[in-house]
Protein backbone atom coordinates (compact mmCIF):
# COMPACT_ATOMS: atom_id res chain seq x y z
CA UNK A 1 33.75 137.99 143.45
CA UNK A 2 37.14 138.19 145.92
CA UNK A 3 36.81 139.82 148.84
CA UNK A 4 39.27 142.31 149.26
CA UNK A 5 38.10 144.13 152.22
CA UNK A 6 40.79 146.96 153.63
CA UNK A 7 38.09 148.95 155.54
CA UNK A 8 37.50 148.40 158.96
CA UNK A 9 35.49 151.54 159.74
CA UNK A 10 33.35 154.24 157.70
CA UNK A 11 33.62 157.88 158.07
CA UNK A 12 29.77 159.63 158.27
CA UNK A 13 29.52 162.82 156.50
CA UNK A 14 26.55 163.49 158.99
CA UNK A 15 23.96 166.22 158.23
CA UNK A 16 26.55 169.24 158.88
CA UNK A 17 29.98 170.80 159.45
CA UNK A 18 28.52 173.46 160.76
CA UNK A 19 29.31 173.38 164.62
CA UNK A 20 26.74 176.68 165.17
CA UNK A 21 23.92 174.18 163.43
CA UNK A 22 25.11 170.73 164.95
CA UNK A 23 24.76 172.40 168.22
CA UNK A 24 20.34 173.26 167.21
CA UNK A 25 20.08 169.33 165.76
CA UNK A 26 21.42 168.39 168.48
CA UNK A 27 18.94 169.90 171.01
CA UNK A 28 16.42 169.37 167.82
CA UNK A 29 16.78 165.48 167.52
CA UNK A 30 16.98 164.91 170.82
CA UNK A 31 13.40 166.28 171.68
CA UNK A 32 12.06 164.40 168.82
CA UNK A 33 13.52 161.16 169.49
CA UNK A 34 12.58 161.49 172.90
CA UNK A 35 8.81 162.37 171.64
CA UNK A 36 8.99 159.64 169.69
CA UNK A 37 9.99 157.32 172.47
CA UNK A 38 7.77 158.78 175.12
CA UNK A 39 4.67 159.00 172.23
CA UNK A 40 4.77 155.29 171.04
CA UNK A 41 5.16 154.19 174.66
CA UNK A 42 2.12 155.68 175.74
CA UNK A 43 0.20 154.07 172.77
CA UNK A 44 1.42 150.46 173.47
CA UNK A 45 0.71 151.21 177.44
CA UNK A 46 -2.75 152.26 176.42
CA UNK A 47 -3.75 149.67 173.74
CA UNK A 48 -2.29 147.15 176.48
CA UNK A 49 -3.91 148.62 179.77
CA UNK A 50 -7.27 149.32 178.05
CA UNK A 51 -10.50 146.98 177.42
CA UNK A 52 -12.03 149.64 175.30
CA UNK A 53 -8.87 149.05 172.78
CA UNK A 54 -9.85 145.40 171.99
CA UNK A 55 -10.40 145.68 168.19
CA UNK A 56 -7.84 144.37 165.47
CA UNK A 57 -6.89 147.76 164.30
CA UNK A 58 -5.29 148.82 168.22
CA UNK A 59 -3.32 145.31 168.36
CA UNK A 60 -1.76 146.06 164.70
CA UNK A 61 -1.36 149.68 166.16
CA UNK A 62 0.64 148.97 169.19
CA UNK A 63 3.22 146.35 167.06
CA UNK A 64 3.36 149.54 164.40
CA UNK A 65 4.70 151.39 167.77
CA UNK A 66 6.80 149.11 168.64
CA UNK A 67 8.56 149.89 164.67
CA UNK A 68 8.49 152.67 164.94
CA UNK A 69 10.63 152.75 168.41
CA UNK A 70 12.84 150.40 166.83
CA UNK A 71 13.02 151.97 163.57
CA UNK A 72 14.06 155.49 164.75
CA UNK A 73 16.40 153.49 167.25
CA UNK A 74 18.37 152.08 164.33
CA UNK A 75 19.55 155.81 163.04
CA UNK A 76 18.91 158.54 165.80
CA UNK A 77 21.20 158.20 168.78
CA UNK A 78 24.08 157.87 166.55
CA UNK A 79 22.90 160.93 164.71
CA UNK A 80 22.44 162.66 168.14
CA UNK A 81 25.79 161.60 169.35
CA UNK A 82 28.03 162.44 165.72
CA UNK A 83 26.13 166.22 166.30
CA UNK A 84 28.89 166.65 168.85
CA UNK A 85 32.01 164.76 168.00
CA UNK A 86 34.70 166.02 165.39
CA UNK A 87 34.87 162.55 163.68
CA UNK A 88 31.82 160.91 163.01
CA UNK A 89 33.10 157.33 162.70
CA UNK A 90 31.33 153.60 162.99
CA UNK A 91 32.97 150.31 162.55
CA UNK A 92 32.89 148.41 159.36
CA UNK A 93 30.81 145.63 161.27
CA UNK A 94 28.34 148.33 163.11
CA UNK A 95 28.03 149.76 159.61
CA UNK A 96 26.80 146.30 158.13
CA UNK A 97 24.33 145.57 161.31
CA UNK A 98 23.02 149.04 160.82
CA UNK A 99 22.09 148.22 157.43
CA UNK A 100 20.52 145.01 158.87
CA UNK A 101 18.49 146.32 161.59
CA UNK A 102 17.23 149.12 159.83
CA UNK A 103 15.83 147.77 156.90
CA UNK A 104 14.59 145.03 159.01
CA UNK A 105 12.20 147.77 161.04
CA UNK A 106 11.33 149.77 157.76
CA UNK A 107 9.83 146.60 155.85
CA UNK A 108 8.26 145.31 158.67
CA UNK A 109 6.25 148.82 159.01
CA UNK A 110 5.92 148.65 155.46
CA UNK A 111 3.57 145.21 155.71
CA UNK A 112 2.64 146.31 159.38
CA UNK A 113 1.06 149.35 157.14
CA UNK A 114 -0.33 147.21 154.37
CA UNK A 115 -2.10 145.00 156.85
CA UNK A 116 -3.67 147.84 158.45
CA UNK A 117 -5.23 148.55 155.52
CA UNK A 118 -6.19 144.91 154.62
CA UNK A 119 -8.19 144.88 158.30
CA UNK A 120 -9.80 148.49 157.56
CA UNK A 121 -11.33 147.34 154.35
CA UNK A 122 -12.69 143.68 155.72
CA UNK A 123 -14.46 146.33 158.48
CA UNK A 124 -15.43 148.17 155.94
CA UNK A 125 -16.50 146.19 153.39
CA UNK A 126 -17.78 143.21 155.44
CA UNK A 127 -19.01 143.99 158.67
CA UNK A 128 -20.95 140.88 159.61
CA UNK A 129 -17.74 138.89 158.70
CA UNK A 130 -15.17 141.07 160.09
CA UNK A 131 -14.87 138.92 163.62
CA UNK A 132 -14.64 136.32 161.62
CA UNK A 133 -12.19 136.65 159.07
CA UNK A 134 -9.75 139.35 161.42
CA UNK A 135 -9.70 136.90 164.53
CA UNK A 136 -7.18 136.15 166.94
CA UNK A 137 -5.22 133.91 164.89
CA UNK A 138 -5.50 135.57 161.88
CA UNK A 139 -4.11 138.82 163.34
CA UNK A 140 -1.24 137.13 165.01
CA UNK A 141 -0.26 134.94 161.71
CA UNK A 142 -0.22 138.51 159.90
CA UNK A 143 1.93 140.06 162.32
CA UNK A 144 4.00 136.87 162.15
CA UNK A 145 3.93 137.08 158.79
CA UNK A 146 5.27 141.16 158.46
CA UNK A 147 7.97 140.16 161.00
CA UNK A 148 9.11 137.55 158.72
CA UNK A 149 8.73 139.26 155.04
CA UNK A 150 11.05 142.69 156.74
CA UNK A 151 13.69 140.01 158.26
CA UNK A 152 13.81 138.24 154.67
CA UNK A 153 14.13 141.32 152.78
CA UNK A 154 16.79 142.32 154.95
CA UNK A 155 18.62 139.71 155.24
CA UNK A 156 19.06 139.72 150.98
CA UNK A 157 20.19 143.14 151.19
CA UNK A 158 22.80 142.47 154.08
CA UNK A 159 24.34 139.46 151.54
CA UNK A 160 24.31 141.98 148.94
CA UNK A 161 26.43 144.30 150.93
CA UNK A 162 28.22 141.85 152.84
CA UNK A 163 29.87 140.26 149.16
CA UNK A 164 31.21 143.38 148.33
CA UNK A 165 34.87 144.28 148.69
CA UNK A 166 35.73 148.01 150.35
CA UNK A 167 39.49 149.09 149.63
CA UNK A 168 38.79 152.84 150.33
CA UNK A 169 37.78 155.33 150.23
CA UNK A 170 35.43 155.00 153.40
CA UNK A 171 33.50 158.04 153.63
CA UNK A 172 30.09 158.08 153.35
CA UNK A 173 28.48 161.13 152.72
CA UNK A 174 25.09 160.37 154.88
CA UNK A 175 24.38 160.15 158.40
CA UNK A 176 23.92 156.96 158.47
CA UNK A 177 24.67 153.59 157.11
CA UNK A 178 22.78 152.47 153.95
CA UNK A 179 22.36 150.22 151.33
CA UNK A 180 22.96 152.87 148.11
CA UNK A 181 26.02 154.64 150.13
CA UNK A 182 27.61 151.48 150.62
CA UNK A 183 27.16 150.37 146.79
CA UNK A 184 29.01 153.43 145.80
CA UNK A 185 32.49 153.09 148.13
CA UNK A 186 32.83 149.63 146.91
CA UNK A 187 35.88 148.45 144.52
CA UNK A 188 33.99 146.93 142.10
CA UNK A 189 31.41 147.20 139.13
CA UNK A 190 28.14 147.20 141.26
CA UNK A 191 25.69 147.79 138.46
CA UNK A 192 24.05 144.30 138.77
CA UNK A 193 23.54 144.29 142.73
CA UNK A 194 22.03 147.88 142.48
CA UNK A 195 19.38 147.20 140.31
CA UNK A 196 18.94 144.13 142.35
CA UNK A 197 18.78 146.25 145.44
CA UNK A 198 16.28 148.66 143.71
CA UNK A 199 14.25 145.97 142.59
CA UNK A 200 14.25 144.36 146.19
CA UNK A 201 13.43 147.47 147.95
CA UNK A 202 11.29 149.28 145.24
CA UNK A 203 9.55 146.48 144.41
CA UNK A 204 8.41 146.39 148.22
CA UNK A 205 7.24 149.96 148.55
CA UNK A 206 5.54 150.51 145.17
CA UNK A 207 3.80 146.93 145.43
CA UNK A 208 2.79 147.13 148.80
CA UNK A 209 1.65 151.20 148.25
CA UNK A 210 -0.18 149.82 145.14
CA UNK A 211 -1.83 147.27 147.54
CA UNK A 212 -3.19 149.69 150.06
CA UNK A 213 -4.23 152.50 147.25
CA UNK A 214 -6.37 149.80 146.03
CA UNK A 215 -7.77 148.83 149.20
CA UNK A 216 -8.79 151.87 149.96
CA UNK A 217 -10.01 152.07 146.36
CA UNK A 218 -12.58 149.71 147.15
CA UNK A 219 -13.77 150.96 150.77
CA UNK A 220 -14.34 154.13 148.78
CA UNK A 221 -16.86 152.15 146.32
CA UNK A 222 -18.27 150.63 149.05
CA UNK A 223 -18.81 153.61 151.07
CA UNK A 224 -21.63 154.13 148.55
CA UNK A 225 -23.89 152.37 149.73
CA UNK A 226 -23.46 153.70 153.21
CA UNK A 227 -25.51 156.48 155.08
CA UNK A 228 -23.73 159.73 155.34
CA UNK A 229 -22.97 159.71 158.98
CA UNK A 230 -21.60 155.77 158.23
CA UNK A 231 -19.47 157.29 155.37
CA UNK A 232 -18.01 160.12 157.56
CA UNK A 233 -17.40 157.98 160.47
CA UNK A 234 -15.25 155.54 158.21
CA UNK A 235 -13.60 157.82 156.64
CA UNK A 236 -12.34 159.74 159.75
CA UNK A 237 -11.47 155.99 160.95
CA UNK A 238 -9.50 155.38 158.00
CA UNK A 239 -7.99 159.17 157.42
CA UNK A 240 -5.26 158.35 159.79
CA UNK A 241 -3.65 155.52 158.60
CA UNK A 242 -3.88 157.06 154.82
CA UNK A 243 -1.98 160.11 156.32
CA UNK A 244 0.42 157.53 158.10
CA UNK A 245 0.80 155.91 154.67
CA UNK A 246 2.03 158.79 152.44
CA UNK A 247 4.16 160.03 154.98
CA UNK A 248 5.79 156.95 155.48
CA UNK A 249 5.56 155.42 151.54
CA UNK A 250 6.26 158.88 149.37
CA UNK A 251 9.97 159.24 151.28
CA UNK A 252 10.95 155.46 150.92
CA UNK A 253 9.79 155.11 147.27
CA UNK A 254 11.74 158.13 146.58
CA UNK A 255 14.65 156.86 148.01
CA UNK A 256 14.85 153.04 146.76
CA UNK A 257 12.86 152.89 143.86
CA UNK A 258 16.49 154.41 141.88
CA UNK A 259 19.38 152.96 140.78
CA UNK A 260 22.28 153.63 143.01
CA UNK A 261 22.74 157.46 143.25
CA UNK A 262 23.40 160.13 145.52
CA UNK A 263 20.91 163.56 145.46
CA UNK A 264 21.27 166.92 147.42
CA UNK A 265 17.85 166.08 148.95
CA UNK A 266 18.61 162.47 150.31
CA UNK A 267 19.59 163.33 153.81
CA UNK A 268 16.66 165.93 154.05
CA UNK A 269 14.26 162.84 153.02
CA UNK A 270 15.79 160.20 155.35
CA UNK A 271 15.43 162.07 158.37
CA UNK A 272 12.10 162.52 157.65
CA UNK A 273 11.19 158.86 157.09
CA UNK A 274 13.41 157.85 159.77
CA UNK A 275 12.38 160.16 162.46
CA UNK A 276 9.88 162.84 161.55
CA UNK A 277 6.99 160.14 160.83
CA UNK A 278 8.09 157.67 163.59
CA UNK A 279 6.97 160.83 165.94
CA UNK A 280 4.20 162.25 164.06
CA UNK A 281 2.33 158.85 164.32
CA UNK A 282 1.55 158.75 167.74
CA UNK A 283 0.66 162.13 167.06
CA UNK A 284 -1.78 160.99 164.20
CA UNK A 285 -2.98 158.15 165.88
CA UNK A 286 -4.30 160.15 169.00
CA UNK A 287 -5.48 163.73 167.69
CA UNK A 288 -7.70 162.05 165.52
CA UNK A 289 -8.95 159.06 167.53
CA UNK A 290 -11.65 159.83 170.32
CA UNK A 291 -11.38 155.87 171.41
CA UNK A 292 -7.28 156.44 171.53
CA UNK A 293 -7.93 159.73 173.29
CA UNK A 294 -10.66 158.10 175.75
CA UNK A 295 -8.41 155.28 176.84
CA UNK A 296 -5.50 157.36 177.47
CA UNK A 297 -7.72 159.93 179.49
CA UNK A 298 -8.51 157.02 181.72
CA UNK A 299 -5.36 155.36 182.11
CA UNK A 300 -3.65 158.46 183.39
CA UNK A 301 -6.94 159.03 185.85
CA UNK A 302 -6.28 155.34 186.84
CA UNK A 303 -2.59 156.44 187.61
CA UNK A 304 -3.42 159.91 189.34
CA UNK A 305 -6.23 157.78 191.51
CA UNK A 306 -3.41 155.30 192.33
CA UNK A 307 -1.05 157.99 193.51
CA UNK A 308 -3.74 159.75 195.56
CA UNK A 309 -4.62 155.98 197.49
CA UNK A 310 -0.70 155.59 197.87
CA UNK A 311 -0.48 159.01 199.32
CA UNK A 312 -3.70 158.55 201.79
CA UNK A 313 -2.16 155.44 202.91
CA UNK A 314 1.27 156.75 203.90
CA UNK A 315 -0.21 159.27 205.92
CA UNK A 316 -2.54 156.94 207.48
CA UNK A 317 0.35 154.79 208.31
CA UNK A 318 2.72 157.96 209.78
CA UNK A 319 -0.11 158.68 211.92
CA UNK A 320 -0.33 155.69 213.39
């Protein structure tokens, strides 16, 4: 395939013309990406700060924080910033790394997810064994192991991208850049790579979704054999990482488990897998955690203490 590239920069559609509505995303996005900042900051300063938050399931948590910061990073400011500029431009090179980092973050949550679900079952479904098959090591080679499966996947769909040749046009009618967006603009038949790209990114999602509705498929069975206080205090354990998961999986299957297409409702469902979820999970995570909850009520005691010690101390020293 020649390269015949003639684009140096793409032209975003965005998510409106309407000045009157930029104006309300504007102040909208930029409260939710700084929730979603502020939120998953707390979380990794608790999980980090706390001895309560020892378990497996918190050091998954705070790297799924960590995404998620990253993740919404990829997309939002420039969202936030082409709310208030006439033309929404971004370079031909930005557009590529964008493609990069972003689908680096989103398959790394996507395994970061799975795994979650792979500890919550051993827990589960083998208590006795639990410390010893989710250890130390173990933990860190499957967080080694996400890090590496989302930076392999995206570095196939960069080269898919990166072969193409772009003569124009160079507006893309999204607010950001993507893989599907890009396969449309480009001067040549791009049947093939498409259905490569859907099977590289579909296959992903729907296996690794497949993965964790079986896991919790079997901590369901097992739950049988469970008292009914022991099978309501797993499920509430559990009930926030399944919420986590279909707000997270339904959006991304919808959009890459397709050929290459465009639909009315694409922009509507990227925002909300891109930065709705990234803020509802510390959300999630907290409201429904009374260990989460615990820690965090200590740590900011810890920090009000601190301030109070500080304070007695300065006036001790003024008065001497």
């Amino acid at each position: 395939m020649e390269n015949n590239n003639n684009v140096t920069e793409f032209i975003l559609h965005g998510l409106t013309q309407d000045k009157t509505v930029a104006k309300v995303f504007f102040l909208l996005f930029l409260v939710l990406y700084g929730t979603i900042i502020l939120g998953n900051l707390v979380i990794i300063m608790t999980i980090k700060t706390s001895e309560q938050l020892n378990s497996p399931m918190y050091f998954f948590l705070s790297y799924l924080s960590f995404v998620d910061i990253g993740y919404s990073t990829v997309t939002a400011p420039n969202l936030i910033y082409h709310l208030l500029v006439e033309k929404k431009t971004i370079s031909f090179w930005g557009c590529i790394a964008q493609v990069f980092v972003g689908h680096f973050f989103g398959c790394t949550e996507i395994f970061l997810l799975t795994v979650m679900a792979y500890d919550r079952c051993i827990a589960i479904c083998k208590p006795l064994h639990y410390t010893t098959i989710v250890n130390k090591p173990a933990c860190a080679w499957l967080v080694a192991a996400s890090w590496l499966g989302g930076l392999v996947h995206s570095v196939v769909q960069t080269l898919l991208i990166i072969q193409l040749p772009f003569c124009g046009p160079n507006e893309i009618d999204h607010f950001f850049c993507d893989v599907h967006p890009l396969l449309q603009l480009a001067c040549t038949d791009t049947y093939i790579i498409g259905v490569t790209v859907a099977a590289n990114s579909g296959v992903i999602s729907l296996s690794s979704f497949v993965v964790l509705v079986v896991s919790y498929a079997v901590i369901l069975v097992s739950l049988r054999t469970h008292t009914p206080e022991g099978c309501l205090k797993a499920l509430y354990t559990c009930s926030s990482h399944i919420t986590v998961v279909v707000l997270f999986f339904g959006p991304c299957i919808f959009i890459y488990l397709r050929p290459s297409a465009t639909f009315s409702a694409d922009k509507v469902v990227s925002v909300f897998y891109t930065i709705i979820t990234p803020m509802l999970n510390p959300l999630i995570y907290t409201l429904r955690n009374k260990e989460m909850k615990n820690a965090m009520k200590t740590l900011w005691s810890r920090k009000v203490e601190g301030r109070g010690e500080r304070s007695n101390t300065a006036r001790v020293c003024k008065m001497m």
